[in-house]
N, C-alpha and C. Protein backbone atom coordinates (compact mmCIF):
# COMPACT_ATOMS: atom_id res chain seq x y z
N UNK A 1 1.96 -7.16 -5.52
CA UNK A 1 2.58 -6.22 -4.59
C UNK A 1 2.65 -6.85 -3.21
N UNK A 2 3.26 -6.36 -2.47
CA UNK A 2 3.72 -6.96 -0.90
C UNK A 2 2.59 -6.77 -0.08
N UNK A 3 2.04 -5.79 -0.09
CA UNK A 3 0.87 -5.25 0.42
C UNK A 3 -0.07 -6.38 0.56
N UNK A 4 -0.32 -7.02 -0.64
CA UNK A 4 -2.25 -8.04 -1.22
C UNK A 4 -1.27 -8.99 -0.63
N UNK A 5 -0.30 -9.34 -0.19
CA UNK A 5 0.71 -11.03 0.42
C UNK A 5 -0.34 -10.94 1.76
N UNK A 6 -0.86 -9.78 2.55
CA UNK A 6 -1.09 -10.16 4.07
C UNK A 6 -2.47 -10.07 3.86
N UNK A 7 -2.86 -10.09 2.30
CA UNK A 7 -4.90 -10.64 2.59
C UNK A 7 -5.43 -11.97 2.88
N UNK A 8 -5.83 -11.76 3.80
CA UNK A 8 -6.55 -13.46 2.95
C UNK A 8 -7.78 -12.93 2.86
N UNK A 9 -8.80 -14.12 2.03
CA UNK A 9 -9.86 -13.95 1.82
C UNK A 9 -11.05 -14.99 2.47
N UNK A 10 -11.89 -14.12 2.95
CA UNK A 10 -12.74 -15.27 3.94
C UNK A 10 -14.49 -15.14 3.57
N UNK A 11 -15.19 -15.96 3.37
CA UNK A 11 -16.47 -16.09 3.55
C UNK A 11 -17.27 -15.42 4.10
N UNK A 12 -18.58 -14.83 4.14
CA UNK A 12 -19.06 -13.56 4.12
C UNK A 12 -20.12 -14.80 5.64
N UNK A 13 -20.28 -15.96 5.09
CA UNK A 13 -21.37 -16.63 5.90
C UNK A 13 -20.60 -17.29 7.11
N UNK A 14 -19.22 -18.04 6.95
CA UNK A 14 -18.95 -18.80 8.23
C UNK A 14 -17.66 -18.34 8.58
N UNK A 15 -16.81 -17.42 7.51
CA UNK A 15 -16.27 -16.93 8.24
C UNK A 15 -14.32 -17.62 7.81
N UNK A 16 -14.84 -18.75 6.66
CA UNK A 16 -13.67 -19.69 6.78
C UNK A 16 -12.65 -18.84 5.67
N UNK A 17 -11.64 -18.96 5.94
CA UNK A 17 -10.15 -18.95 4.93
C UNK A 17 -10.47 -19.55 3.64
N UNK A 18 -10.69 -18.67 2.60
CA UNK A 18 -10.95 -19.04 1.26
C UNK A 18 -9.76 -19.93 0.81
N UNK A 19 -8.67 -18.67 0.90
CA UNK A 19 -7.24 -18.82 0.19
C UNK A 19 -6.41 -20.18 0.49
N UNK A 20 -5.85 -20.69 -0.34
CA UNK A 20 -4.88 -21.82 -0.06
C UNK A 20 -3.67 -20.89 -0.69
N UNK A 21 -2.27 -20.71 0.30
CA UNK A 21 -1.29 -19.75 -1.25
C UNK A 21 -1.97 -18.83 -1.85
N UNK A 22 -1.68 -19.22 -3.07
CA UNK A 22 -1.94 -18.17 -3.70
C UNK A 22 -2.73 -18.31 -4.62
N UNK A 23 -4.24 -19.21 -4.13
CA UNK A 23 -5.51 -19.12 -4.53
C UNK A 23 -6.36 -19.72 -3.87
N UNK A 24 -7.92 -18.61 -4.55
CA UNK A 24 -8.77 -18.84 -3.65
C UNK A 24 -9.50 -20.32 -3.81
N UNK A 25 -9.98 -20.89 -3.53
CA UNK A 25 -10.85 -22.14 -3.44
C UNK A 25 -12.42 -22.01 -3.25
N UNK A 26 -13.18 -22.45 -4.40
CA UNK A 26 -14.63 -21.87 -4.30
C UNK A 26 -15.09 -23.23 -4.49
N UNK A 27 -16.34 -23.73 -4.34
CA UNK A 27 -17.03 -24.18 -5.12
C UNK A 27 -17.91 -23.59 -5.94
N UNK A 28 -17.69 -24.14 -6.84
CA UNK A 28 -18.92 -23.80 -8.25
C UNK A 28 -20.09 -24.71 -8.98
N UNK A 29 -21.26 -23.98 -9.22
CA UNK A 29 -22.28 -24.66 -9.99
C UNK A 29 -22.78 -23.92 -10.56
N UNK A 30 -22.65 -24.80 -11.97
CA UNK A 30 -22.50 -24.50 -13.24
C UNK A 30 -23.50 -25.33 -14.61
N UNK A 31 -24.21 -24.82 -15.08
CA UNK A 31 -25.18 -25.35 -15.89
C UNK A 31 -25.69 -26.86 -14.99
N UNK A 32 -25.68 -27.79 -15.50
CA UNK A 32 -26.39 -29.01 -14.63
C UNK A 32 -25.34 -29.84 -13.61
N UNK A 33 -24.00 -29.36 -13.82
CA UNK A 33 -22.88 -29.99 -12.90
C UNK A 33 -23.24 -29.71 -11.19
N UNK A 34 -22.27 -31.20 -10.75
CA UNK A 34 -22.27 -30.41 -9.69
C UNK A 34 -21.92 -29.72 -9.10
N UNK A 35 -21.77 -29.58 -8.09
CA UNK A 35 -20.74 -28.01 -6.94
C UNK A 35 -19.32 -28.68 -7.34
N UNK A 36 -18.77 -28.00 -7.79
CA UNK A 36 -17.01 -28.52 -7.89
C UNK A 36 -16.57 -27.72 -7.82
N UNK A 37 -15.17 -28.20 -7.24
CA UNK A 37 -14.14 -27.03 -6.58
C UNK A 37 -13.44 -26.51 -8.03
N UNK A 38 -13.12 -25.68 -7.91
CA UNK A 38 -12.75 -24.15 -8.45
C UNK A 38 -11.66 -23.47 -7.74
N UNK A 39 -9.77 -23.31 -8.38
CA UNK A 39 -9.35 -22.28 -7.54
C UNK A 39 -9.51 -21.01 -8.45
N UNK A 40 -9.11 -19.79 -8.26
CA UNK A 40 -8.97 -18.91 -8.68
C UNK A 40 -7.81 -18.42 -8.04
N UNK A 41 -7.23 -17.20 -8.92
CA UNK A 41 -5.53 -16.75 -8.23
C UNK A 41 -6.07 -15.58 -7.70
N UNK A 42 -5.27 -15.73 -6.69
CA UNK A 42 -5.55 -15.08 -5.26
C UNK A 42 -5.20 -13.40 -5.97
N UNK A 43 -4.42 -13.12 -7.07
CA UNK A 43 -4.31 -11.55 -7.21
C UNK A 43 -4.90 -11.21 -7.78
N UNK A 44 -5.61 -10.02 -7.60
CA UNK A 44 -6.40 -9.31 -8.34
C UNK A 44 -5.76 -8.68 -9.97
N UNK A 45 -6.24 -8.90 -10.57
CA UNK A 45 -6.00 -8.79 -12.24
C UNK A 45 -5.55 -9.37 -12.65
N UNK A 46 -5.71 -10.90 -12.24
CA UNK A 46 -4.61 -12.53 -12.86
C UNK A 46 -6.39 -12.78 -12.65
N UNK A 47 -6.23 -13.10 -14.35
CA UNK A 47 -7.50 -13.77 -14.30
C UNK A 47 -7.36 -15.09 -15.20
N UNK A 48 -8.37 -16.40 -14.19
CA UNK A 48 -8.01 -17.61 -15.20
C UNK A 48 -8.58 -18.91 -14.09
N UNK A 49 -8.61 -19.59 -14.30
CA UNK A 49 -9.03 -20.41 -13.07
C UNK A 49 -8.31 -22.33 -12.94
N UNK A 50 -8.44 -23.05 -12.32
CA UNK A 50 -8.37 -23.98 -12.45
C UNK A 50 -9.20 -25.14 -11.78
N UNK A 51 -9.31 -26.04 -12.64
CA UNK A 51 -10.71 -26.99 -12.00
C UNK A 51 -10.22 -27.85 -11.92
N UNK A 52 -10.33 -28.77 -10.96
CA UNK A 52 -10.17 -30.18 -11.07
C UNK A 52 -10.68 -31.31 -12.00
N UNK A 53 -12.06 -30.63 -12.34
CA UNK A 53 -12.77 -31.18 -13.63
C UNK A 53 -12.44 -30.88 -14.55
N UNK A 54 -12.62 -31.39 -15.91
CA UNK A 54 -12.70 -30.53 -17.14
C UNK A 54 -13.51 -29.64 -17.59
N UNK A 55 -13.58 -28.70 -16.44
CA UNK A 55 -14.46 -27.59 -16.85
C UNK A 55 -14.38 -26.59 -17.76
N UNK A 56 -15.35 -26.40 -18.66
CA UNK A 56 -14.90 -25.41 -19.58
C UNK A 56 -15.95 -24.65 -19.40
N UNK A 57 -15.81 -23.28 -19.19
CA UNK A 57 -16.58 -22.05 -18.76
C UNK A 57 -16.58 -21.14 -19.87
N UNK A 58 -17.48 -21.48 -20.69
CA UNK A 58 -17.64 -19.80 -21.78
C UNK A 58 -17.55 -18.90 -21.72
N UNK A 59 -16.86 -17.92 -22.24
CA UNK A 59 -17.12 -16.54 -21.69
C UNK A 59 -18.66 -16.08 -22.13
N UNK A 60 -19.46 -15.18 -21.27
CA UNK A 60 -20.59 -14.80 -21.32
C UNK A 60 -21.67 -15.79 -20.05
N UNK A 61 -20.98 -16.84 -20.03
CA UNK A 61 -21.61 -17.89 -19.37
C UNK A 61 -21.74 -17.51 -17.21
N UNK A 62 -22.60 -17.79 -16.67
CA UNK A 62 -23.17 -16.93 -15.35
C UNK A 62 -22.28 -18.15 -14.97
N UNK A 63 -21.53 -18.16 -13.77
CA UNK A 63 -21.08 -19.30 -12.46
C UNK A 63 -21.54 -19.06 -11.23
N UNK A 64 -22.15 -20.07 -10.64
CA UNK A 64 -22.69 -19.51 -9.09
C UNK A 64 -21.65 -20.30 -8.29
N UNK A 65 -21.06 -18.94 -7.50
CA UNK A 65 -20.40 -19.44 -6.77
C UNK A 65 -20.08 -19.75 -5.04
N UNK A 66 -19.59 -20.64 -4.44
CA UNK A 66 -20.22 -21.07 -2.55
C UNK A 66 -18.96 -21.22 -2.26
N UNK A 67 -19.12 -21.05 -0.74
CA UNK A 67 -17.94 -21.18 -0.13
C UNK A 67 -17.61 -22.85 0.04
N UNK A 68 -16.29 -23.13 0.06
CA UNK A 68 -16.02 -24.67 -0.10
C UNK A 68 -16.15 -25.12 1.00
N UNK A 69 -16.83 -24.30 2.53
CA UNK A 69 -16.63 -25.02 3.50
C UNK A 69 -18.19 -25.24 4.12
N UNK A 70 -18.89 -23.83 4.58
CA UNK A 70 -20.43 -24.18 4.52
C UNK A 70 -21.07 -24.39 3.13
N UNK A 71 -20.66 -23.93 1.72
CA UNK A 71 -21.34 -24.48 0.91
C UNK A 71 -22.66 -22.99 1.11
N UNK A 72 -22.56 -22.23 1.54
CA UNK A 72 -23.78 -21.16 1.16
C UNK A 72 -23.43 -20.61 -0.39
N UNK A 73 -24.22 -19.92 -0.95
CA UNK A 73 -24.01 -19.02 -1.95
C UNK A 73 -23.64 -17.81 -1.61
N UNK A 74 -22.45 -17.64 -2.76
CA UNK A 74 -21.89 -16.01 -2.13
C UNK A 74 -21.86 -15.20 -2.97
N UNK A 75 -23.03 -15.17 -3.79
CA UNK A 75 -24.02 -13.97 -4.27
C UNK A 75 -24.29 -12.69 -3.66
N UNK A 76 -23.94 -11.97 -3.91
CA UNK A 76 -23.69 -10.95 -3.17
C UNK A 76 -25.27 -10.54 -3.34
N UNK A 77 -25.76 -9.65 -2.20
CA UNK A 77 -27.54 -9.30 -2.07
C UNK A 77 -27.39 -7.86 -2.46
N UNK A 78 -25.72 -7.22 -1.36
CA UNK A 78 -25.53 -5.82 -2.13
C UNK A 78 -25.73 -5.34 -3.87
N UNK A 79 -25.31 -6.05 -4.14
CA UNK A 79 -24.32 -5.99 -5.97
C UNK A 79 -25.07 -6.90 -6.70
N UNK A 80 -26.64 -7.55 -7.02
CA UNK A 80 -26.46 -8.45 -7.50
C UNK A 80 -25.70 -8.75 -8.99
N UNK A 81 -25.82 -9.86 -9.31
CA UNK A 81 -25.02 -10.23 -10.60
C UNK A 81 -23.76 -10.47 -9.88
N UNK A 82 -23.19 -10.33 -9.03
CA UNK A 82 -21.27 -10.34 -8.39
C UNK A 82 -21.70 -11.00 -7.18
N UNK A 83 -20.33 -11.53 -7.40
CA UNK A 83 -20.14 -12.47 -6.37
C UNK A 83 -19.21 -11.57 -4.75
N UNK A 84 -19.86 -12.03 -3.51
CA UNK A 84 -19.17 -11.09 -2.84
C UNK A 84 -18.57 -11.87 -1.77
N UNK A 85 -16.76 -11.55 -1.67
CA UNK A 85 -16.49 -12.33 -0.19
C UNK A 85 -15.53 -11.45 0.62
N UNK A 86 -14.89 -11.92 1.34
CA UNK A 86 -14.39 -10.71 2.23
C UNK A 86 -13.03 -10.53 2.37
N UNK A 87 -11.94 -9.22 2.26
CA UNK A 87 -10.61 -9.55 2.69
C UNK A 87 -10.35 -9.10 3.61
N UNK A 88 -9.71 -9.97 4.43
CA UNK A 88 -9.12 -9.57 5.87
C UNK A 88 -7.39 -9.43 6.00
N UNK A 89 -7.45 -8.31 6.03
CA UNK A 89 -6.23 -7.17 6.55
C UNK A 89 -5.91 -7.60 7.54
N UNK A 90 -4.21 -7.03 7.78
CA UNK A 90 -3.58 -6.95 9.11
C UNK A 90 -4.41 -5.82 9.82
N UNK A 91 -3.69 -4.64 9.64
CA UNK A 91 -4.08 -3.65 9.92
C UNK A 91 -5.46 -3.02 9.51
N UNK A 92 -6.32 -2.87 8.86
CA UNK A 92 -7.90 -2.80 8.49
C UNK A 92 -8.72 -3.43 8.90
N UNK A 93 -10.29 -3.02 9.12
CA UNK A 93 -11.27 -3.42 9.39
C UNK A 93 -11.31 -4.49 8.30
N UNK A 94 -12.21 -5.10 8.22
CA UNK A 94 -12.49 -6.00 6.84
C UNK A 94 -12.59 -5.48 5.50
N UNK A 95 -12.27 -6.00 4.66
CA UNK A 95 -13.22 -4.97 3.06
C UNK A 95 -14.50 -6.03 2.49
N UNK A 96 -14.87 -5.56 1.63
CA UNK A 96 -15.83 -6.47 0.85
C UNK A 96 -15.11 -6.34 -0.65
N UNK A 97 -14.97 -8.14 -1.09
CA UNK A 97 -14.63 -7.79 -2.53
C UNK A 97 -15.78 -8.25 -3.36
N UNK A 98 -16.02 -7.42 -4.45
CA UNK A 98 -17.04 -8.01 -5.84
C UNK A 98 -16.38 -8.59 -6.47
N UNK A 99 -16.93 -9.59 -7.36
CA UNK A 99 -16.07 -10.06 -8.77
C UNK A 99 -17.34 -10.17 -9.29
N UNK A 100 -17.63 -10.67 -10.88
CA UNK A 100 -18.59 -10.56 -12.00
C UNK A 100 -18.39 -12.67 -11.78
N UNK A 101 -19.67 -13.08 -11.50
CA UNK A 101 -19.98 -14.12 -11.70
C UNK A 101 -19.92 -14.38 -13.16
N UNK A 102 -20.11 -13.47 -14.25
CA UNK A 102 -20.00 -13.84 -15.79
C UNK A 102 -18.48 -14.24 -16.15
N UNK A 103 -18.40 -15.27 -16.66
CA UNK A 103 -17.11 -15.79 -17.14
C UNK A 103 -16.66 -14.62 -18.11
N UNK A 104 -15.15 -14.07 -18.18
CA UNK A 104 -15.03 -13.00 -18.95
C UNK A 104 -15.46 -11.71 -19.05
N UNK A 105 -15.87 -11.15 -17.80
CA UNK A 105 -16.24 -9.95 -17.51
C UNK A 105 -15.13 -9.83 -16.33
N UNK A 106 -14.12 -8.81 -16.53
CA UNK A 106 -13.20 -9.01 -15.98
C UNK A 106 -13.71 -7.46 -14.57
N UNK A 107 -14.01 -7.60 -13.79
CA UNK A 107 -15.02 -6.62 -13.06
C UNK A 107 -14.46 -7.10 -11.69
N UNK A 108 -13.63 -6.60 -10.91
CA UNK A 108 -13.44 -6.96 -9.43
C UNK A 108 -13.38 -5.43 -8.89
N UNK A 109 -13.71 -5.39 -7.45
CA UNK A 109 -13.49 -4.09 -6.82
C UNK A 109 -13.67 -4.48 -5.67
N UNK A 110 -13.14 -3.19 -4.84
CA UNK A 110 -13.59 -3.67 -3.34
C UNK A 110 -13.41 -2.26 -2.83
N UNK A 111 -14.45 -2.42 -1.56
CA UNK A 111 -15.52 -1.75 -0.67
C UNK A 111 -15.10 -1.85 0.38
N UNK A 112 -14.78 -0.72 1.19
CA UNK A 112 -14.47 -0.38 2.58
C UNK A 112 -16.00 -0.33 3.25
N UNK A 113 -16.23 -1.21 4.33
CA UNK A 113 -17.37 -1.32 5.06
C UNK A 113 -17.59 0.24 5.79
C-alpha cells in the first residue's frame, strides 16, 4: 500500500536507517556462524529473506538478530522471544514493530508508543 512507501525502519539503540528500498538489512547470528548480513522485505506479510551466505534457516530454528550498524541486539526486553525495531512515520510519533525471531512463525505487529 502507498501508505508503508513513507516508513522506514530504524534501530531501537542508535537510531540508524534499517531499510535499503525495499528491504530491511539486519545482521544475524545464527547457530555457530557469524553475524551476517540478512535483508528482509521491507512489507509486512512478504515473508522470505535473503543472505549473502548460503544460509539456510529451518523453520522452528531461533535467529538473533542486530542492527547492521552498532551491531547491538534487537531483542526486544518488552516481548521477549521477538525481535523489536522501530518505524518512523511522516506524520506519527514513532511505532514499535515485533517480528518472531523463530524462522517460520509468521508473527509481526506493531505498537503505538
Amino acid at each position: 500500500s502507498a501508505m508503508l512507501a513513507n516508513f522506514n525502519y530504524h534501530c531501537p539503540h542508535c537510531q540508524t536507517q534499517l531499510n535499503k528500498g525495499s528491504q530491511i538489512e539486519f545482521l544475524v547470528g545464527y547457530k555457530d556462524h557469524q553475524k551476517t548480513p540478512l535483508l528482509l522485505s521491507k512489507e509486512p506479510g512478504v515473508y522470505g529473506y535473503r543472505s549473502k551466505h548460503n544460509l539456510v534457516i529451518e523453520n522452528g530454528d531461533k535467529v538473533d538478530f542486530y542492527c547492521h550498524s552498532c551491531e547491538e541486539p534487537l531483542q526486544s526486553l518488552k516481548r521477549p522471544g521477538l525481535v523489536e525495531i522501530q518505524i518512523w512515520t511522516d506524520d506519527a510519533p514513532y511505532l514499535d514493530l515485533f517480528f518472531s525471531a523463530t524462522c517460520g512463525e509468521r508473527l509481526t505487529y506493531v505498537e503505538m508508543e
